[in-house]
N, C-alpha and C. Protein backbone atom coordinates (compact mmCIF):
# COMPACT_ATOMS: atom_id res chain seq x y z
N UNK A 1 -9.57 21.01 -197.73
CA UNK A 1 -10.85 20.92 -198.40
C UNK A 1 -11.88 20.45 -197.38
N UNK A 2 -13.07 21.18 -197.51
CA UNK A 2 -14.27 20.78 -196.80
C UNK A 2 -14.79 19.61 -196.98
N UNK A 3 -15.79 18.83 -195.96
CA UNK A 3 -15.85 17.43 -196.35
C UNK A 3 -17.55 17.91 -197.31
N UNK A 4 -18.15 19.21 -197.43
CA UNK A 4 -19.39 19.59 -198.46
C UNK A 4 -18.59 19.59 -199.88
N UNK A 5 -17.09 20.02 -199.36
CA UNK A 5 -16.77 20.24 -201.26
C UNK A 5 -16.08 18.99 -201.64
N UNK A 6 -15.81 18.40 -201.29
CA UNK A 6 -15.43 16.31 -201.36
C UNK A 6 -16.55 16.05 -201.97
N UNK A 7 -17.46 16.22 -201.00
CA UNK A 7 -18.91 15.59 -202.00
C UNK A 7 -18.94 16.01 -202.82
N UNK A 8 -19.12 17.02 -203.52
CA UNK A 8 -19.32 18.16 -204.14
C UNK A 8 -18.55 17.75 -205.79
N UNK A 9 -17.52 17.22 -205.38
CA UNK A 9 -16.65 16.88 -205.92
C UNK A 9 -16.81 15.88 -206.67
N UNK A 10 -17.09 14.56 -205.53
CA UNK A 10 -17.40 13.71 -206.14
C UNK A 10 -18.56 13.31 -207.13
N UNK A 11 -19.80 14.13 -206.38
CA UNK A 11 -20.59 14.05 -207.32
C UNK A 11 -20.54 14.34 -208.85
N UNK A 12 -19.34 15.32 -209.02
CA UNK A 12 -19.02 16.20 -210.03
C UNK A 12 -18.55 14.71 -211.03
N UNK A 13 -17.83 14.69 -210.61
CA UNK A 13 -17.51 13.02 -211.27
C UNK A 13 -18.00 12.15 -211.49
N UNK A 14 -18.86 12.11 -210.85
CA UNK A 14 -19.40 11.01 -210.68
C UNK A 14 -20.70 10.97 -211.68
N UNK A 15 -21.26 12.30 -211.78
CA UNK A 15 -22.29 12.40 -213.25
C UNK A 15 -21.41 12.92 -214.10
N UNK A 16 -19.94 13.56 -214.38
CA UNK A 16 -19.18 13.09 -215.83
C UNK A 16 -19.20 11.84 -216.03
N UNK A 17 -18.99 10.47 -215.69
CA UNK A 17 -18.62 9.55 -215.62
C UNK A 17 -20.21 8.80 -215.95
N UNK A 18 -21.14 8.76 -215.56
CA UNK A 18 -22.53 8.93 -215.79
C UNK A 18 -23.14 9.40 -217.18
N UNK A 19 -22.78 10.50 -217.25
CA UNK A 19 -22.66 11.17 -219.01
C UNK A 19 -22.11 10.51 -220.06
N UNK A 20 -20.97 10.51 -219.61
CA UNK A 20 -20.31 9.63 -220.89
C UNK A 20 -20.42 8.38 -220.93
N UNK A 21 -21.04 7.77 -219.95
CA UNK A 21 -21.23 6.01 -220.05
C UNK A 21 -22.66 6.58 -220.88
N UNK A 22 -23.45 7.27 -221.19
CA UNK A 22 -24.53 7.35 -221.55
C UNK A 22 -24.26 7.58 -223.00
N UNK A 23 -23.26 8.43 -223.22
CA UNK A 23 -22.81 8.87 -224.60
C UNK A 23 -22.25 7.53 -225.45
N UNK A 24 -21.78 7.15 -224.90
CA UNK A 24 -21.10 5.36 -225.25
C UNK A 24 -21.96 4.33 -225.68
N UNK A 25 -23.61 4.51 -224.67
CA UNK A 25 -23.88 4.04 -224.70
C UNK A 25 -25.14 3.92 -226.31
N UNK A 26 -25.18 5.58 -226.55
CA UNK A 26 -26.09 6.35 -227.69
C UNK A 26 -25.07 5.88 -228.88
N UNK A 27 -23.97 6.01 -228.44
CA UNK A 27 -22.64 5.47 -229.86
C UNK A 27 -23.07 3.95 -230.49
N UNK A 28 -23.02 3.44 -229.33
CA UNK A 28 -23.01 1.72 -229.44
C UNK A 28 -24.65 0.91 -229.88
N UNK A 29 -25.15 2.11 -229.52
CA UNK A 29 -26.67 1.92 -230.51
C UNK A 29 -26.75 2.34 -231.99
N UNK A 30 -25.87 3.16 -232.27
CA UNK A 30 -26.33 4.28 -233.61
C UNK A 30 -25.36 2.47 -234.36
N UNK A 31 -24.53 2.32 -233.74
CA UNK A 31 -23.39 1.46 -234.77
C UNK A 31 -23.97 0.08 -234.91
N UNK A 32 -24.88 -0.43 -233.83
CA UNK A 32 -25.35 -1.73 -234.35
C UNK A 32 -27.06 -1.77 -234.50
N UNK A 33 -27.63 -0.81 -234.70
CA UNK A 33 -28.00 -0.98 -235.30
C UNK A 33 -28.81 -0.01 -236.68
N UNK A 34 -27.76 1.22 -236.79
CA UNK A 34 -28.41 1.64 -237.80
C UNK A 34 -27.09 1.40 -239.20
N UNK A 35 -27.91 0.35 -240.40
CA UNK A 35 -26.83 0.50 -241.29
C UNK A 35 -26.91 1.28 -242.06
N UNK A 36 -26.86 2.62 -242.14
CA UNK A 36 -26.31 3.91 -242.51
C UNK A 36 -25.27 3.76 -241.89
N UNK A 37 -25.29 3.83 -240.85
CA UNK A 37 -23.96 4.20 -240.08
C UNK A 37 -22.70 3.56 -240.68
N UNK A 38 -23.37 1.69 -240.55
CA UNK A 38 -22.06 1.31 -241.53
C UNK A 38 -21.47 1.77 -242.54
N UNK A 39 -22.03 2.04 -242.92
CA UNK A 39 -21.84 3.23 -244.83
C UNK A 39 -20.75 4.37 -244.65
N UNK A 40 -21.09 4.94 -243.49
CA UNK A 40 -20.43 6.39 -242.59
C UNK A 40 -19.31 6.04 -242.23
N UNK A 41 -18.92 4.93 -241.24
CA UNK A 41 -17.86 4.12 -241.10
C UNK A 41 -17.36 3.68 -242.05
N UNK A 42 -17.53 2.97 -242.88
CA UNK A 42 -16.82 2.46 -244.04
C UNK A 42 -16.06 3.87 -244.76
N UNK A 43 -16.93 4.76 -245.05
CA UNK A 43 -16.35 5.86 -245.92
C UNK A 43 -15.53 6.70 -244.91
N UNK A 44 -15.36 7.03 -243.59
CA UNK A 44 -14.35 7.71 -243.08
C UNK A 44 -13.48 6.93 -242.77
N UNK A 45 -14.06 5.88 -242.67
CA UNK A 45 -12.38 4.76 -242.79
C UNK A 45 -11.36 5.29 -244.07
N UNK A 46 -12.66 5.36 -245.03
CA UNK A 46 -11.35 5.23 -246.45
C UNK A 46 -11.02 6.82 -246.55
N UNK A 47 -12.00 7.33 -246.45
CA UNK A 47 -10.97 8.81 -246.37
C UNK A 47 -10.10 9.27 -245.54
N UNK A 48 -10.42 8.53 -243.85
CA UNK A 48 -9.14 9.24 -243.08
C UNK A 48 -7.52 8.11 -243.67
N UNK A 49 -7.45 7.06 -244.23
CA UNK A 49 -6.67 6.51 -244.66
C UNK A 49 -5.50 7.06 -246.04
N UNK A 50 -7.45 7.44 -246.62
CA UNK A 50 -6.26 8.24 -247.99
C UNK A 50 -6.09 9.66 -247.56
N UNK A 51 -6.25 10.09 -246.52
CA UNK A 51 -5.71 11.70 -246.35
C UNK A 51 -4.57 11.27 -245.43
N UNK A 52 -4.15 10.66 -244.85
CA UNK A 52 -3.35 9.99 -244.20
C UNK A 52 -2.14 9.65 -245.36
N UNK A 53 -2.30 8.56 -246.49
CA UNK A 53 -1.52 8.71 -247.33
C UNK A 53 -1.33 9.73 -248.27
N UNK A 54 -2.27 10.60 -248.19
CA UNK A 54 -1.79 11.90 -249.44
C UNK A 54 -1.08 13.00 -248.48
N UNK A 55 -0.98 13.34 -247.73
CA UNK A 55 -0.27 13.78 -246.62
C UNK A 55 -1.04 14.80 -246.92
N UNK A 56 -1.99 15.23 -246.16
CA UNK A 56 -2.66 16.64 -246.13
C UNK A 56 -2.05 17.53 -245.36
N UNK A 57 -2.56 18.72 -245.52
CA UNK A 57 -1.88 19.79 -244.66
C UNK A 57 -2.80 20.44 -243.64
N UNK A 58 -2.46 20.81 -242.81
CA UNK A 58 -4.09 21.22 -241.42
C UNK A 58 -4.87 21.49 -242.18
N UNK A 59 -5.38 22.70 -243.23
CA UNK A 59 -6.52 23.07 -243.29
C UNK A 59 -6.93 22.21 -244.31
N UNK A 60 -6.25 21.46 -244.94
CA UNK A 60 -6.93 20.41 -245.64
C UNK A 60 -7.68 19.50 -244.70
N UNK A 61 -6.97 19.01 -243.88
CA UNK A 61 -7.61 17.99 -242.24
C UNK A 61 -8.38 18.76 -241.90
N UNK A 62 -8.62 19.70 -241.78
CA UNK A 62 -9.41 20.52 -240.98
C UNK A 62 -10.99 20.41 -241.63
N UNK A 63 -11.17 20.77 -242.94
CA UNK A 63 -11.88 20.75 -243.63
C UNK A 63 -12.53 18.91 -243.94
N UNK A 64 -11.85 18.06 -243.85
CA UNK A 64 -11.94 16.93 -244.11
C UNK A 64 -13.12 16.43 -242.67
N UNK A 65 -12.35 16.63 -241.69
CA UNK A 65 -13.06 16.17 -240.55
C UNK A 65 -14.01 16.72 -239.66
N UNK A 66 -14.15 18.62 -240.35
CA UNK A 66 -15.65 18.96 -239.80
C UNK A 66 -16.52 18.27 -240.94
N UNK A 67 -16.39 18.11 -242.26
CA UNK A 67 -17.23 17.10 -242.43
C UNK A 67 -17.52 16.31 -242.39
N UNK A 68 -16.56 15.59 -242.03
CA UNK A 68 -17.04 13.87 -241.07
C UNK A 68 -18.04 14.16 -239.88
N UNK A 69 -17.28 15.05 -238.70
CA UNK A 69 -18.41 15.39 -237.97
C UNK A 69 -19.65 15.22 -238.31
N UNK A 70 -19.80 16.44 -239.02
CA UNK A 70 -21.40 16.78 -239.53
C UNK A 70 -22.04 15.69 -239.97
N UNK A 71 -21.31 14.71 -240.53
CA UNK A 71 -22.60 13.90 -241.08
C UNK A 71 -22.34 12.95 -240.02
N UNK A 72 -21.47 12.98 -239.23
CA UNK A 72 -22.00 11.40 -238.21
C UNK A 72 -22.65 12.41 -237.32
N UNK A 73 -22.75 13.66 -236.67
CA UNK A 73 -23.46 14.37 -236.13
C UNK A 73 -25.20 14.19 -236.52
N UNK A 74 -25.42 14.50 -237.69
CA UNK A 74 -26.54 14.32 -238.70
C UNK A 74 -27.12 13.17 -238.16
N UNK A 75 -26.31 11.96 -238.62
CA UNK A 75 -26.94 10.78 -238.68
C UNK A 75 -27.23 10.12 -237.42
N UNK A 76 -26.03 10.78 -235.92
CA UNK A 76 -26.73 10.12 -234.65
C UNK A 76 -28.39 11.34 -234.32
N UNK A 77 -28.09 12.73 -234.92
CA UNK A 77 -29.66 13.21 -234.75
C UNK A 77 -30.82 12.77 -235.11
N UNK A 78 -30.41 11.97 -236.36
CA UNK A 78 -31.36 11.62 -236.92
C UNK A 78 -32.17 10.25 -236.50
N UNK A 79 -31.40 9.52 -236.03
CA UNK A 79 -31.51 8.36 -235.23
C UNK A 79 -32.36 8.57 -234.41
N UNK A 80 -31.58 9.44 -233.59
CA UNK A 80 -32.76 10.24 -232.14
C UNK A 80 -34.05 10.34 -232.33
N UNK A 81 -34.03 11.24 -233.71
CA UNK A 81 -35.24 11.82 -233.95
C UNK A 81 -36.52 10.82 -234.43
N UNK A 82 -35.81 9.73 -234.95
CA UNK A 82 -36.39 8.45 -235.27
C UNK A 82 -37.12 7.67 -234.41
N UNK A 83 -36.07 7.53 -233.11
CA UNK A 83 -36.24 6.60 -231.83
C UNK A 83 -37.68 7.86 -231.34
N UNK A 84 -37.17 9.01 -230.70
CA UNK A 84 -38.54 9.88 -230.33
C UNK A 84 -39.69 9.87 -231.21
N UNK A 85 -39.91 9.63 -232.24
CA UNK A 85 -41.14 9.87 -233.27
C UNK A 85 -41.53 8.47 -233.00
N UNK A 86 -40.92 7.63 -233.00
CA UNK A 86 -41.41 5.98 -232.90
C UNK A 86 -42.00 6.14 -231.78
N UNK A 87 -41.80 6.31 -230.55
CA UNK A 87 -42.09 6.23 -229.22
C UNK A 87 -43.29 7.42 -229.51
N UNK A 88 -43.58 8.38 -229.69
CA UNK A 88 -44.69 9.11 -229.46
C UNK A 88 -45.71 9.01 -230.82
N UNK A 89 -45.41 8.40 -231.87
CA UNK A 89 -46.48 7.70 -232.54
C UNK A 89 -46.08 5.98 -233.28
N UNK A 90 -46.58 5.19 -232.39
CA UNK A 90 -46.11 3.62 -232.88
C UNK A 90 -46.87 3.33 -234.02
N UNK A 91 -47.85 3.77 -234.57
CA UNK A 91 -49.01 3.69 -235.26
C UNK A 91 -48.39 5.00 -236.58
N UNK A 92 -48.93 4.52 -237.81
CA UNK A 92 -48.43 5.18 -239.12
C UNK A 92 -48.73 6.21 -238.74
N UNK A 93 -48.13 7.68 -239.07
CA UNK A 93 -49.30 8.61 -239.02
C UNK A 93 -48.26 9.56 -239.80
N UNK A 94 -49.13 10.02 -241.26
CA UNK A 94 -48.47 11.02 -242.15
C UNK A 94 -47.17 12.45 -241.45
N UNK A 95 -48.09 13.07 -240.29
CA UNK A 95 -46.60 13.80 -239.78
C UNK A 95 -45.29 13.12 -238.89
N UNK A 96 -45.88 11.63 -238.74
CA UNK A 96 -44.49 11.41 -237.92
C UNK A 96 -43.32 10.99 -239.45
N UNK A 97 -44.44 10.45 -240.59
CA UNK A 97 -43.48 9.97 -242.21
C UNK A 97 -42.79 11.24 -242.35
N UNK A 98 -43.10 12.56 -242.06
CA UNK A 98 -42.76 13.73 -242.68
C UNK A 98 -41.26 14.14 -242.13
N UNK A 99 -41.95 14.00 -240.77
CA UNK A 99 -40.72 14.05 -239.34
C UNK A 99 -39.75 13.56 -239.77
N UNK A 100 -39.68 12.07 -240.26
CA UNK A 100 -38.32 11.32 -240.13
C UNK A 100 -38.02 11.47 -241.28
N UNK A 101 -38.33 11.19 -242.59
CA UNK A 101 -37.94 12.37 -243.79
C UNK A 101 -37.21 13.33 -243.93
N UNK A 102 -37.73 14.44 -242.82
CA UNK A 102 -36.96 15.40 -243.10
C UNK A 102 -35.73 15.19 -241.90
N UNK A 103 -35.88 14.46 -241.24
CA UNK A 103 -34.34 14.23 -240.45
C UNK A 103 -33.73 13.36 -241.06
N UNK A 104 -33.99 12.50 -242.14
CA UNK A 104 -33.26 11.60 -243.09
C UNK A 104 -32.84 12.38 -244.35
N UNK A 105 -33.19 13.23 -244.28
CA UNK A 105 -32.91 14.80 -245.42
C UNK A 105 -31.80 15.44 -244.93
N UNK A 106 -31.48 15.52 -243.77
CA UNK A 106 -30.56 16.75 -243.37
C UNK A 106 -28.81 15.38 -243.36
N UNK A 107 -29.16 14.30 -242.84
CA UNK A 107 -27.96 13.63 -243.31
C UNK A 107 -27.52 13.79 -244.48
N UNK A 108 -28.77 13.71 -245.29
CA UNK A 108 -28.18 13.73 -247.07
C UNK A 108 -27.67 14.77 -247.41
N UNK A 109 -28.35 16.00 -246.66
CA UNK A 109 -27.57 16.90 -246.98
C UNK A 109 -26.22 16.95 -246.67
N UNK A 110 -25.79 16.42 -245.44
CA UNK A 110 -24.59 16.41 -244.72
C UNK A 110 -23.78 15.53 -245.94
N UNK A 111 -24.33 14.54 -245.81
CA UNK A 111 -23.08 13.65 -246.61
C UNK A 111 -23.21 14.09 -248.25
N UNK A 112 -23.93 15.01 -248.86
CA UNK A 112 -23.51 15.92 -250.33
C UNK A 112 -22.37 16.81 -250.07
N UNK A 113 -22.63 17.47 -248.97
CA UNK A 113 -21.74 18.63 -248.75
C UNK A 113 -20.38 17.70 -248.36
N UNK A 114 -20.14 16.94 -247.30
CA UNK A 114 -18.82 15.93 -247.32
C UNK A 114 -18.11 15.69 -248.54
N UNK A 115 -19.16 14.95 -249.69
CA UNK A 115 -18.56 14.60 -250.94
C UNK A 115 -17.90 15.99 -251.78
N UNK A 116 -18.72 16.76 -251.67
CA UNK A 116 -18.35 18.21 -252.18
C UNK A 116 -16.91 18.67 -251.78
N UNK A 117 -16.90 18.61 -250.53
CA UNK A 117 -15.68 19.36 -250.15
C UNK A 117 -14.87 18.16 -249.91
N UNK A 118 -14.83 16.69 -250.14
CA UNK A 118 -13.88 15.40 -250.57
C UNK A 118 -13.42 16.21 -251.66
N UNK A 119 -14.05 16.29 -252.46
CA UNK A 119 -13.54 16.76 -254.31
C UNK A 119 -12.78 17.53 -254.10
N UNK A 120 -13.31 18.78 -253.42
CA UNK A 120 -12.88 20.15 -253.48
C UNK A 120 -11.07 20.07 -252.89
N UNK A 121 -11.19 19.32 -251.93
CA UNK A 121 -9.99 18.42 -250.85
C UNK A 121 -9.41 17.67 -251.75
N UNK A 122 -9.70 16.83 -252.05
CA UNK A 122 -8.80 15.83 -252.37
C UNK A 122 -8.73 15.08 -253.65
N UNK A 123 -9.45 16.00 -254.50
CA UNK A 123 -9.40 15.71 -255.98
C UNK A 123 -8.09 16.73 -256.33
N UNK A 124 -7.78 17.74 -256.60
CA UNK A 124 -6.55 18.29 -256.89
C UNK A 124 -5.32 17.05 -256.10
N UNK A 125 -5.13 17.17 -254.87
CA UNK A 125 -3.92 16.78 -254.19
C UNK A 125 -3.73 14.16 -254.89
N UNK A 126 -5.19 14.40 -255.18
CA UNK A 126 -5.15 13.24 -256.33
C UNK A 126 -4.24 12.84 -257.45
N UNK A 127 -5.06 14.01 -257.76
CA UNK A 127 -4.54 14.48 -259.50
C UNK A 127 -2.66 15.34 -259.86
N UNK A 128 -2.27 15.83 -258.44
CA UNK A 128 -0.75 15.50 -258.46
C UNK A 128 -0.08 14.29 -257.97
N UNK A 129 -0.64 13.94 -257.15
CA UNK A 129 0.13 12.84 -256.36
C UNK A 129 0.64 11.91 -257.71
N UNK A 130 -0.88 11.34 -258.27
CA UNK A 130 -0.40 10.74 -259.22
C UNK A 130 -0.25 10.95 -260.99
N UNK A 131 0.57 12.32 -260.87
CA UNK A 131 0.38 13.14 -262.17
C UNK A 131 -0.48 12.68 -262.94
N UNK A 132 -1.82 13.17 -262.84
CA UNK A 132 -2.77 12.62 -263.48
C UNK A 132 -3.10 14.39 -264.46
N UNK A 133 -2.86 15.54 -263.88
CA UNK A 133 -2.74 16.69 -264.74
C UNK A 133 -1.98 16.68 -266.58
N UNK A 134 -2.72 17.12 -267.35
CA UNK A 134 -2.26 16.70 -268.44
C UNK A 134 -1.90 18.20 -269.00
């Protein structure tokens, strides 16, 4: 190996390593201090627990945890979108209320559709587990 592609190399690493201390670092903000998030956490706690005890099957998991995604996806965008609107208007101003609204809209949407397909998931495999079918 060339001592241009060593560097080359290293650099390569060296901003992965750069990236993800940055990503860690966007994580460790969304968690202390937005409490939504706690809410988000709390509830995939209890659902990856009870899909864990109802023994799901992949596409049940599958389905379970792109919607977890999505709404912690949602809710670190929305954050973002919060932190940028704050910073480019500190002062009230009707389109930045609208702005964060509608990025506080698209979580909700996220976490309806989660609950939706919770039911859709894990209301049947419920309702045998504990012969609750009449």
């Amino acid at each position: 190996m060339t001592r241009k592609t060593t560097k080359e190399a290293e650099q390569f690493v060296k901003g992965r390593k750069s990236s993800f201390l940055a990503a860690f670092q966007g994580l460790s903000f969304v968690l202390k201090t937005q409490k939504n998030a706690w809410l988000h956490l709390l509830a995939t706690s209890i659902v990856v627990i009870l899909s864990f005890y109802l023994q799901l099957d992949r596409m049940e998991w599958l389905a379970i945890l792109l919607v977890i995604g999505l709404v912690w996806m949602a809710e670190f965008l929305n954050t973002a979108f919060e932190v940028i609107v704050d910073l480019a208007s500190p002062e009230i101003h009707p389109l930045a209320k609208i702005g964060k609204d509608v990025g506080a809209a698209s979580v909700l949407i996220a976490a309806i559709l989660s609950i939706i397909v919770g039911v859709i998931v894990l209301g049947p495999v419920i309702l045998y587990k504990f012969n609750l079918f009449q």
